[in-house]
N, C-alpha and C. Protein backbone atom coordinates (compact mmCIF):
# COMPACT_ATOMS: atom_id res chain seq x y z
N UNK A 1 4.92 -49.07 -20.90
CA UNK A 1 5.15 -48.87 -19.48
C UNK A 1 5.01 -47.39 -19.11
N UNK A 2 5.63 -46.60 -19.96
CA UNK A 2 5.37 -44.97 -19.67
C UNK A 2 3.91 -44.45 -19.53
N UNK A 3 3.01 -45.26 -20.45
CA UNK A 3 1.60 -44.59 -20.54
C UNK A 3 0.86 -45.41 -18.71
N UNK A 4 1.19 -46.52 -18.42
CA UNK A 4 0.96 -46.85 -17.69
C UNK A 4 1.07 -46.48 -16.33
N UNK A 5 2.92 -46.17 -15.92
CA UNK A 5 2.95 -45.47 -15.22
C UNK A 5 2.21 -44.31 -14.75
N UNK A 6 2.19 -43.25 -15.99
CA UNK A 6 1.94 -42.01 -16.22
C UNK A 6 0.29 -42.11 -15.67
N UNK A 7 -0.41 -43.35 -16.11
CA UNK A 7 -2.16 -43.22 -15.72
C UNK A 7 -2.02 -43.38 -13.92
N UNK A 8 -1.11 -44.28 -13.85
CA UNK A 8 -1.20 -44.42 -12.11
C UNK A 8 -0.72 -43.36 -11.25
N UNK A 9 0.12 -42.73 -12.13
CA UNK A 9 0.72 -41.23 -11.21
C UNK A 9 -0.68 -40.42 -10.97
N UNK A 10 -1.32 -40.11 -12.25
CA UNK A 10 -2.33 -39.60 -12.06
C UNK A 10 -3.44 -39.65 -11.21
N UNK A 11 -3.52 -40.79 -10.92
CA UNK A 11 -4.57 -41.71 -10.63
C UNK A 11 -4.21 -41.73 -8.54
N UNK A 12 -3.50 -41.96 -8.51
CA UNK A 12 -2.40 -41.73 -7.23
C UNK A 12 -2.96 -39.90 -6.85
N UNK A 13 -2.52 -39.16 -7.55
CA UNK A 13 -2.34 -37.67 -7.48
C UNK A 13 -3.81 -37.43 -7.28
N UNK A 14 -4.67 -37.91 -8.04
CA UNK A 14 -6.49 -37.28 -7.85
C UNK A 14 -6.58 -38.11 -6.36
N UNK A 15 -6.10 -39.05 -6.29
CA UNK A 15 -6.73 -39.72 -5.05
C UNK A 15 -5.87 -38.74 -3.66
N UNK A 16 -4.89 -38.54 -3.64
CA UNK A 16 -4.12 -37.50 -2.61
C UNK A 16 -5.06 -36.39 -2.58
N UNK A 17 -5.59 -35.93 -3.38
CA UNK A 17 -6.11 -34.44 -3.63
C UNK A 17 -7.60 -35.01 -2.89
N UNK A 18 -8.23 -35.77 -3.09
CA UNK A 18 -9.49 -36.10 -2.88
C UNK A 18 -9.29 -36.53 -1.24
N UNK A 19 -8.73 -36.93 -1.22
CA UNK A 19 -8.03 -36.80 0.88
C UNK A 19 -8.22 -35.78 1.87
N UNK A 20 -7.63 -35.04 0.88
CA UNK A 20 -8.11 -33.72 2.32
C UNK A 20 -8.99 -32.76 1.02
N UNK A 21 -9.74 -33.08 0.86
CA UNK A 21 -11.14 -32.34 0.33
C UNK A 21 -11.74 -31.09 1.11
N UNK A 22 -11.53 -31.58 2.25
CA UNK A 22 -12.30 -30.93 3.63
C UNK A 22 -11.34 -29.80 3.85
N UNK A 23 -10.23 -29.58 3.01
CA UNK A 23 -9.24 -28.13 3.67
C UNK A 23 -10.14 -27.22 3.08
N UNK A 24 -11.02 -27.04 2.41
CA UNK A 24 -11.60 -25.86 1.57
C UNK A 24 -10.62 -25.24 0.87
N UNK A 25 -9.58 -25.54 0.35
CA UNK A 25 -8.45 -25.04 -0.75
C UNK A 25 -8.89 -25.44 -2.02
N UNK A 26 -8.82 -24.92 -3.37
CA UNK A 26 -8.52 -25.99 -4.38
C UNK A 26 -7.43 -26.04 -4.51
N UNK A 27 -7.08 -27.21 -6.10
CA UNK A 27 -5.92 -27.35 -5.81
C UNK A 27 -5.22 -26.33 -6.20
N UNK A 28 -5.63 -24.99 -7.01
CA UNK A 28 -4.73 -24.11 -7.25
C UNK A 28 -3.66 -23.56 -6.16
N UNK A 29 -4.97 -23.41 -5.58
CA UNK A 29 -4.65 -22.72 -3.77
C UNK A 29 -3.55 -23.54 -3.44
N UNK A 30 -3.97 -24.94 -3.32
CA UNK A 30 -2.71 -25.47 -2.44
C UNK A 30 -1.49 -25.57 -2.64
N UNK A 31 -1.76 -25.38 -4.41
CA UNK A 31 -0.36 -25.53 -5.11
C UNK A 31 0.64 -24.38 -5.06
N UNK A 32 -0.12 -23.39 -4.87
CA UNK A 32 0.47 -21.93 -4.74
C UNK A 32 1.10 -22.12 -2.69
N UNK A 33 -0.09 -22.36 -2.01
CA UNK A 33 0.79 -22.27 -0.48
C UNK A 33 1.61 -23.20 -0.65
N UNK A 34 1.92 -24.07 -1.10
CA UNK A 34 3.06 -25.34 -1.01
C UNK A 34 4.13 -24.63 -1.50
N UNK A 35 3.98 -23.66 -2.57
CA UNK A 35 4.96 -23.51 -3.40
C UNK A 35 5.89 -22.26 -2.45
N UNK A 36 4.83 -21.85 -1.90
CA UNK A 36 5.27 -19.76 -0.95
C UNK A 36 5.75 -21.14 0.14
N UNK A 37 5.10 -22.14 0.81
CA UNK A 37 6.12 -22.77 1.78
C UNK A 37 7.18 -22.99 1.74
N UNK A 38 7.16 -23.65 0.52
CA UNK A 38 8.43 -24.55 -0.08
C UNK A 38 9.69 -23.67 -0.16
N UNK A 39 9.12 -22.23 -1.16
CA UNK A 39 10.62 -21.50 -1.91
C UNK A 39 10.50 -20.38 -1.26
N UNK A 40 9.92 -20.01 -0.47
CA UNK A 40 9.60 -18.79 0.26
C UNK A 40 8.83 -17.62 -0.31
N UNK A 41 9.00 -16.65 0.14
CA UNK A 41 7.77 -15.58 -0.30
C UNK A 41 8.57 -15.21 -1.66
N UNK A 42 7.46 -14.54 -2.63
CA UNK A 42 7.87 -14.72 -4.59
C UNK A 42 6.24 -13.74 -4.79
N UNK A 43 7.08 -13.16 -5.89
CA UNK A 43 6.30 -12.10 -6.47
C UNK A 43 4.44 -13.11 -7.10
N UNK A 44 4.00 -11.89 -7.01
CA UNK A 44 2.78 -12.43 -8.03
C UNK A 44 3.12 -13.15 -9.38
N UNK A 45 3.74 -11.98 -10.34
CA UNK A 45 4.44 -12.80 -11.47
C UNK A 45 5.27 -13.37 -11.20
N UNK A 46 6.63 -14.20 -10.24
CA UNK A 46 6.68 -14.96 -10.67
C UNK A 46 6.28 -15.99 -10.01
N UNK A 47 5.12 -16.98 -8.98
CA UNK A 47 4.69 -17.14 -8.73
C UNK A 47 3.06 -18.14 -10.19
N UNK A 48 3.05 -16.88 -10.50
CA UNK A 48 2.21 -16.68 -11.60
C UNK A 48 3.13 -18.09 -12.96
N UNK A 49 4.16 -17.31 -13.49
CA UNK A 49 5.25 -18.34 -14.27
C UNK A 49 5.21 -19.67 -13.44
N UNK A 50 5.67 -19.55 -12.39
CA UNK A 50 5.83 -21.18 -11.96
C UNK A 50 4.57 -22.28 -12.16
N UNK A 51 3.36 -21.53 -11.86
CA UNK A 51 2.33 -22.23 -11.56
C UNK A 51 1.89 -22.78 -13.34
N UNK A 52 2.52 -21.45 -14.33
CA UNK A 52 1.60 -22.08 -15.69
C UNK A 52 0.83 -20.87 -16.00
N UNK A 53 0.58 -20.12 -15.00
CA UNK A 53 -0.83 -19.46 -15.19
C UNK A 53 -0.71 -17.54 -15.74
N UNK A 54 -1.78 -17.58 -16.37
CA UNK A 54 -1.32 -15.61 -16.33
C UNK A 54 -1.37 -15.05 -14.81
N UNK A 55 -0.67 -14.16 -15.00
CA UNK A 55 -0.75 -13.27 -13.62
C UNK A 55 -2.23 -12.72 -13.29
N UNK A 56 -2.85 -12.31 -13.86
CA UNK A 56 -4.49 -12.50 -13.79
C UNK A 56 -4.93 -13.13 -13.25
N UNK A 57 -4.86 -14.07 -13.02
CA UNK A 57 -5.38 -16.16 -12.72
C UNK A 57 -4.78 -15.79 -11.37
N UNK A 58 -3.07 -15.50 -10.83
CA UNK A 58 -2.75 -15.57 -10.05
C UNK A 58 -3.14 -14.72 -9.08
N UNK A 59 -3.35 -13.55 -9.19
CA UNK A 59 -4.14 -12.59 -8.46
C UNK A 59 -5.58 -12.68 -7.71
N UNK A 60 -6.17 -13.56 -8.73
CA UNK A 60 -7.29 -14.13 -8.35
C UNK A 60 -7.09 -15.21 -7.28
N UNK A 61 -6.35 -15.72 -7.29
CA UNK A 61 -5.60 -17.37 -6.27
C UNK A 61 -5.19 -16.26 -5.06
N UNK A 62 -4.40 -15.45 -5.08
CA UNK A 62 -3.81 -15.04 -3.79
C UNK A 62 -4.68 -14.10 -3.45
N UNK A 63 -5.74 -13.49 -3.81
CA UNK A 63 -6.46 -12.87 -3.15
C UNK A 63 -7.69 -13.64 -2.61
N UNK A 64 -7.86 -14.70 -2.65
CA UNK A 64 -8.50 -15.39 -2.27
C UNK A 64 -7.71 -16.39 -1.00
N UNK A 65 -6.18 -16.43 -1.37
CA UNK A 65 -6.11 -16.84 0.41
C UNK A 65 -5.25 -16.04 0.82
N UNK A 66 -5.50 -14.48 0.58
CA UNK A 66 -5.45 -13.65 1.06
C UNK A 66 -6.82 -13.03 2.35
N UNK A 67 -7.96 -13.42 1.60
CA UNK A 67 -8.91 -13.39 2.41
C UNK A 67 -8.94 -14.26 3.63
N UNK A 68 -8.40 -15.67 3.34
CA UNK A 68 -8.45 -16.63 4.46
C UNK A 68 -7.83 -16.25 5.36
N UNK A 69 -6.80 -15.48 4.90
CA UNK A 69 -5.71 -15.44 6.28
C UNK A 69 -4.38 -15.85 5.80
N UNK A 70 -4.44 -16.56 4.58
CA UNK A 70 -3.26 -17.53 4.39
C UNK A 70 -1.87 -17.60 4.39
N UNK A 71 -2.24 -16.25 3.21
CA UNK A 71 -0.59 -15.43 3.01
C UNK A 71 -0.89 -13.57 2.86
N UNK A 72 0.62 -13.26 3.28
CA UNK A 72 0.32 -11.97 3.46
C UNK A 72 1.22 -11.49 2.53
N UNK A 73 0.87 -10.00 2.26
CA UNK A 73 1.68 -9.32 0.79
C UNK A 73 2.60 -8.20 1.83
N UNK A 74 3.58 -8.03 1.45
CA UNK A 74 4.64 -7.10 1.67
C UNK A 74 5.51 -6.31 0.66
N UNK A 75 5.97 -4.84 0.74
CA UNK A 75 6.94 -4.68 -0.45
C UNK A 75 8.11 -5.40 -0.15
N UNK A 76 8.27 -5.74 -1.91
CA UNK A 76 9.31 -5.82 -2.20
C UNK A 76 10.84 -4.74 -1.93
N UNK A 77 11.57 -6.28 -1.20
CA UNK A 77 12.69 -4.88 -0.72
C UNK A 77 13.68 -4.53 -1.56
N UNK A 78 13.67 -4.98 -2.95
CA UNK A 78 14.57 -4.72 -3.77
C UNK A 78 13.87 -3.66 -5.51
N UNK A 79 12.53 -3.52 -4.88
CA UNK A 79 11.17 -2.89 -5.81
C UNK A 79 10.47 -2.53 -5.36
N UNK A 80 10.48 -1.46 -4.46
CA UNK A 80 9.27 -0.60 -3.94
C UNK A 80 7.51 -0.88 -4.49
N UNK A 81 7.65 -1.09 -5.85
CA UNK A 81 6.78 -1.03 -6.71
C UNK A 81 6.24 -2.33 -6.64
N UNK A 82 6.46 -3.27 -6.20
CA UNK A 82 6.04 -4.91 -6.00
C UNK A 82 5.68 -5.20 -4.62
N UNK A 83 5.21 -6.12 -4.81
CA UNK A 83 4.98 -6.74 -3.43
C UNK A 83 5.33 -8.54 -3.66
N UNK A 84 5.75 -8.54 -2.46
CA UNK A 84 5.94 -10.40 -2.06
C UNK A 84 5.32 -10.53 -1.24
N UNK A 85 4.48 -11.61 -1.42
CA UNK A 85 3.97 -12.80 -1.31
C UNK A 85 4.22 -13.94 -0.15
N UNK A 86 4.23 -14.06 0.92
CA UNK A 86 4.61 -14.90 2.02
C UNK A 86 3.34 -15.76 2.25
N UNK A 87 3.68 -17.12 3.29
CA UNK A 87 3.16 -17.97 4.13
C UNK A 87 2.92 -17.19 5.42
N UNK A 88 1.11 -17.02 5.98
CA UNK A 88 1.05 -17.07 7.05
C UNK A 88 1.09 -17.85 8.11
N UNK A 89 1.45 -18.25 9.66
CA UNK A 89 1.06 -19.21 10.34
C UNK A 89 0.07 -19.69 9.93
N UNK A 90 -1.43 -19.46 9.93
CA UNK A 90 -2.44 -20.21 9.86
C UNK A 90 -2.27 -20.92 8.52
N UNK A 91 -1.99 -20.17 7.33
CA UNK A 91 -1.48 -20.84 5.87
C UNK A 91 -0.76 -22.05 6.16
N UNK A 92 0.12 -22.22 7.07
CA UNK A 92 1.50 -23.28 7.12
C UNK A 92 0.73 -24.41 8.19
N UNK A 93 -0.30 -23.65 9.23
CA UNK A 93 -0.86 -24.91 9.63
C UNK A 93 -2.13 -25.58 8.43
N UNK A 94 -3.02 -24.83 7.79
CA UNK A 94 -3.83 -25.58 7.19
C UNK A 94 -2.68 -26.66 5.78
N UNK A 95 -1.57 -25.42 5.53
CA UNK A 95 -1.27 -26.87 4.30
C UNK A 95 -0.27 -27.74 5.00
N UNK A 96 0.04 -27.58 6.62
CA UNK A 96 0.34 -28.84 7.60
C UNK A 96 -1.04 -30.13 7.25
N UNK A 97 -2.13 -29.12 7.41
CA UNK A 97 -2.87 -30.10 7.90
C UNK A 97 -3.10 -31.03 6.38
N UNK A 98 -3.47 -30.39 5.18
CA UNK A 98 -3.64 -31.17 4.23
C UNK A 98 -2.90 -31.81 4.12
N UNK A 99 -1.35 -31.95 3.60
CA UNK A 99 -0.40 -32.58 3.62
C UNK A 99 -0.33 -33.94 4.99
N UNK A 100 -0.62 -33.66 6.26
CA UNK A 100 -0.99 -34.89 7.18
C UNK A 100 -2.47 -36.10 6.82
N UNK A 101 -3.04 -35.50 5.71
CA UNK A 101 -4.56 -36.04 5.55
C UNK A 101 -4.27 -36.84 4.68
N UNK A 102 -3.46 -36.12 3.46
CA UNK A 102 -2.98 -37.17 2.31
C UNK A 102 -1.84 -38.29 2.63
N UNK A 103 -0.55 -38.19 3.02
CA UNK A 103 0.42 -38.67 4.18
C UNK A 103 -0.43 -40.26 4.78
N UNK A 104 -1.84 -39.70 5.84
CA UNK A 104 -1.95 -40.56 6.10
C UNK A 104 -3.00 -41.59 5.76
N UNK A 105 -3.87 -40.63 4.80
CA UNK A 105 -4.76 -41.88 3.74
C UNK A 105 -3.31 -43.31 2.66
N UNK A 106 -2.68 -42.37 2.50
CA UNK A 106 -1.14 -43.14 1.77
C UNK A 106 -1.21 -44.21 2.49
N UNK A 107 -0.40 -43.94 4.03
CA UNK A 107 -0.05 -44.84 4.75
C UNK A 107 -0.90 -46.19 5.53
N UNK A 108 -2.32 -45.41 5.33
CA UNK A 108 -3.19 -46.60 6.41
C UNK A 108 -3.57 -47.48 4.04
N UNK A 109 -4.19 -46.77 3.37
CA UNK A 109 -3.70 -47.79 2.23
C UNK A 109 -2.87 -48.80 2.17
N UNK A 110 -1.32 -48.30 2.10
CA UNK A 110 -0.32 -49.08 2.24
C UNK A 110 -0.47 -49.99 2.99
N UNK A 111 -0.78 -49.80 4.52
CA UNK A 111 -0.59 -50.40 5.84
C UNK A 111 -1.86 -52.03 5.08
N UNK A 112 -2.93 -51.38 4.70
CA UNK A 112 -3.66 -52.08 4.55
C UNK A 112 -4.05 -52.76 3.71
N UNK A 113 -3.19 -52.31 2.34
CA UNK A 113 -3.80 -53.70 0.90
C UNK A 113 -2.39 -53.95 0.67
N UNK A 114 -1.28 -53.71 1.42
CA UNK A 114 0.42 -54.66 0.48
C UNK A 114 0.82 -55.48 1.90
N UNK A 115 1.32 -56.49 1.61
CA UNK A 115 2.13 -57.87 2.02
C UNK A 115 3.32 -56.75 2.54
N UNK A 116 3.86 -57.53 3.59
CA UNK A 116 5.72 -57.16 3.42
C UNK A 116 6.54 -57.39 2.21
N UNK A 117 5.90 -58.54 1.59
CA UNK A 117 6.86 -58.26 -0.20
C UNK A 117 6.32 -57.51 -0.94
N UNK A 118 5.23 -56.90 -1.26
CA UNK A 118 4.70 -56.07 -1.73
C UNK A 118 4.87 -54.51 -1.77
N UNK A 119 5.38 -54.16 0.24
CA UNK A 119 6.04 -53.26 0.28
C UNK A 119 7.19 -52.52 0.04
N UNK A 120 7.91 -54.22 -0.14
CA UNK A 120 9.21 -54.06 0.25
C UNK A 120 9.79 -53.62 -1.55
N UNK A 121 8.62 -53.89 -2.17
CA UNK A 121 8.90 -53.98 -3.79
C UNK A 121 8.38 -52.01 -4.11
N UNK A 122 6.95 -51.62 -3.61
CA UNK A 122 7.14 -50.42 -3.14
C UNK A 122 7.59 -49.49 -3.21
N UNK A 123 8.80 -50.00 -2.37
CA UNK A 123 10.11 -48.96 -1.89
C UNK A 123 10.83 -48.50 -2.62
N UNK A 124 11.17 -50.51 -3.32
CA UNK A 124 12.00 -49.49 -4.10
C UNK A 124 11.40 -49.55 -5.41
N UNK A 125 10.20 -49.20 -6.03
CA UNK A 125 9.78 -48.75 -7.05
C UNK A 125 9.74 -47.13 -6.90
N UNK A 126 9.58 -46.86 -5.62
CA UNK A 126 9.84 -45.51 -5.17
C UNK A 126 11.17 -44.91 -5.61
N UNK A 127 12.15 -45.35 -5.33
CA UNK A 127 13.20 -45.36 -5.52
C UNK A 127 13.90 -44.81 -6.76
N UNK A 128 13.19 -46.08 -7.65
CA UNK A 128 13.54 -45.35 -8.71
C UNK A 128 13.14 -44.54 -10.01
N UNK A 129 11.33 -44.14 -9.28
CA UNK A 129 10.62 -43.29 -9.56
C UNK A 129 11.27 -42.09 -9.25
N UNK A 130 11.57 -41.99 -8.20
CA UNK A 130 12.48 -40.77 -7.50
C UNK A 130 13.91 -40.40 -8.57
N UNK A 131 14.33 -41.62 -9.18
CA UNK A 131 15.64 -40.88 -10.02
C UNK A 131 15.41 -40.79 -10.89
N UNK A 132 13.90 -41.16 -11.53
CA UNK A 132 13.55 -40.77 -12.57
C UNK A 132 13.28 -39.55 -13.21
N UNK A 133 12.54 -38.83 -11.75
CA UNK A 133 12.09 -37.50 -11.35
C UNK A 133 13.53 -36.37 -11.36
N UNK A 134 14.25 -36.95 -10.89
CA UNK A 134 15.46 -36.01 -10.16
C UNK A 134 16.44 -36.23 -11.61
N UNK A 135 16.44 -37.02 -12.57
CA UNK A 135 17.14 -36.61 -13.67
C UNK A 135 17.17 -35.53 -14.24
C-alpha cells in the first residue's frame, strides 16, 4: 500500500505541476516563491537548506525571479552583511495565479470522474492522508 500510495502522490504532484505550465516558473522557482510566501522573507542560505540545494543552485533560482520582478533582496536587519529575500506583489499574484490553475484542474477532475460516493470516500482518504503527513 505504501509503494502504491507513494506512485499516486507522485503521479497527482506531476499532474498539478503540468497545470499551470503556462506560469513560466519551474518548479524550483515555484517552490522557492511558495516557500518566501508561505514563511516569509529568509536568507539565501537558508532558503538554500530548506529547498535541498547548495546555495549556488539557490542564487541561481533567486536571481532569476529576481529578474522577473518576483522577489526583492533587502539587508538583513540583524546582519548588515546578508540580505533577505522577500515576495513581491507581482511574485504573490503569479504564484496566486498558479496555485488557482492547479486548485482548479483538481476540482473540475473531481467535479468530473467521482460519484458522490466516490467523493465522499475522497474526503476522507484526504483526511487521513493529512494525519499521516502531520505526524
Amino acid at each position: 500500500m505504501a509503494a502504491d500510495l507513494s506512485g499516486v502522490v507522485g503521479r497527482l504532484l506531476r499532474r498539478l505541476r503540468s497545470s499551470s505550465a503556462d506560469s513560466l516558473l519551474t518548479p524550483s522557482q515555484r517552490s522557492v516563491l511558495a516557500r518566501l510566501e508561505d514563511g516569509g522573507p529568509a536568507t539565501t542560505a537558508s532558503l538554500a537548506r530548506a529547498e535541498l540545494v547548495r546555495p549556488q543552485s539557490m542564487r541561481l533560482t533567486l536571481g532569476a525571479l529576481e529578474s522577473q520582478g518576483f522577489v526583492t533582496r533587502a539587508p538583513d536587519p540583524s546582519d548588515g552583511r546578508k540580505s533577505v529575500v522577500s515576495v513581491t506583489e507581482e511574485g504573490s499574484t503569479v504564484l496566486a495565479g498558479v496555485r488557482a490553475a492547479k486548485r482548479s484542474w483538481l476540482a473540475d477532475a473531481i467535479a468530473g470522474e467521482l460519484d458522490g460516493a466516490e467523493r465522499r470516500a475522497l474526503a476522507e482518504a484526504v483526511e487521513l492522508i493529512g494525519r499521516l503527513v502531520d505526524k
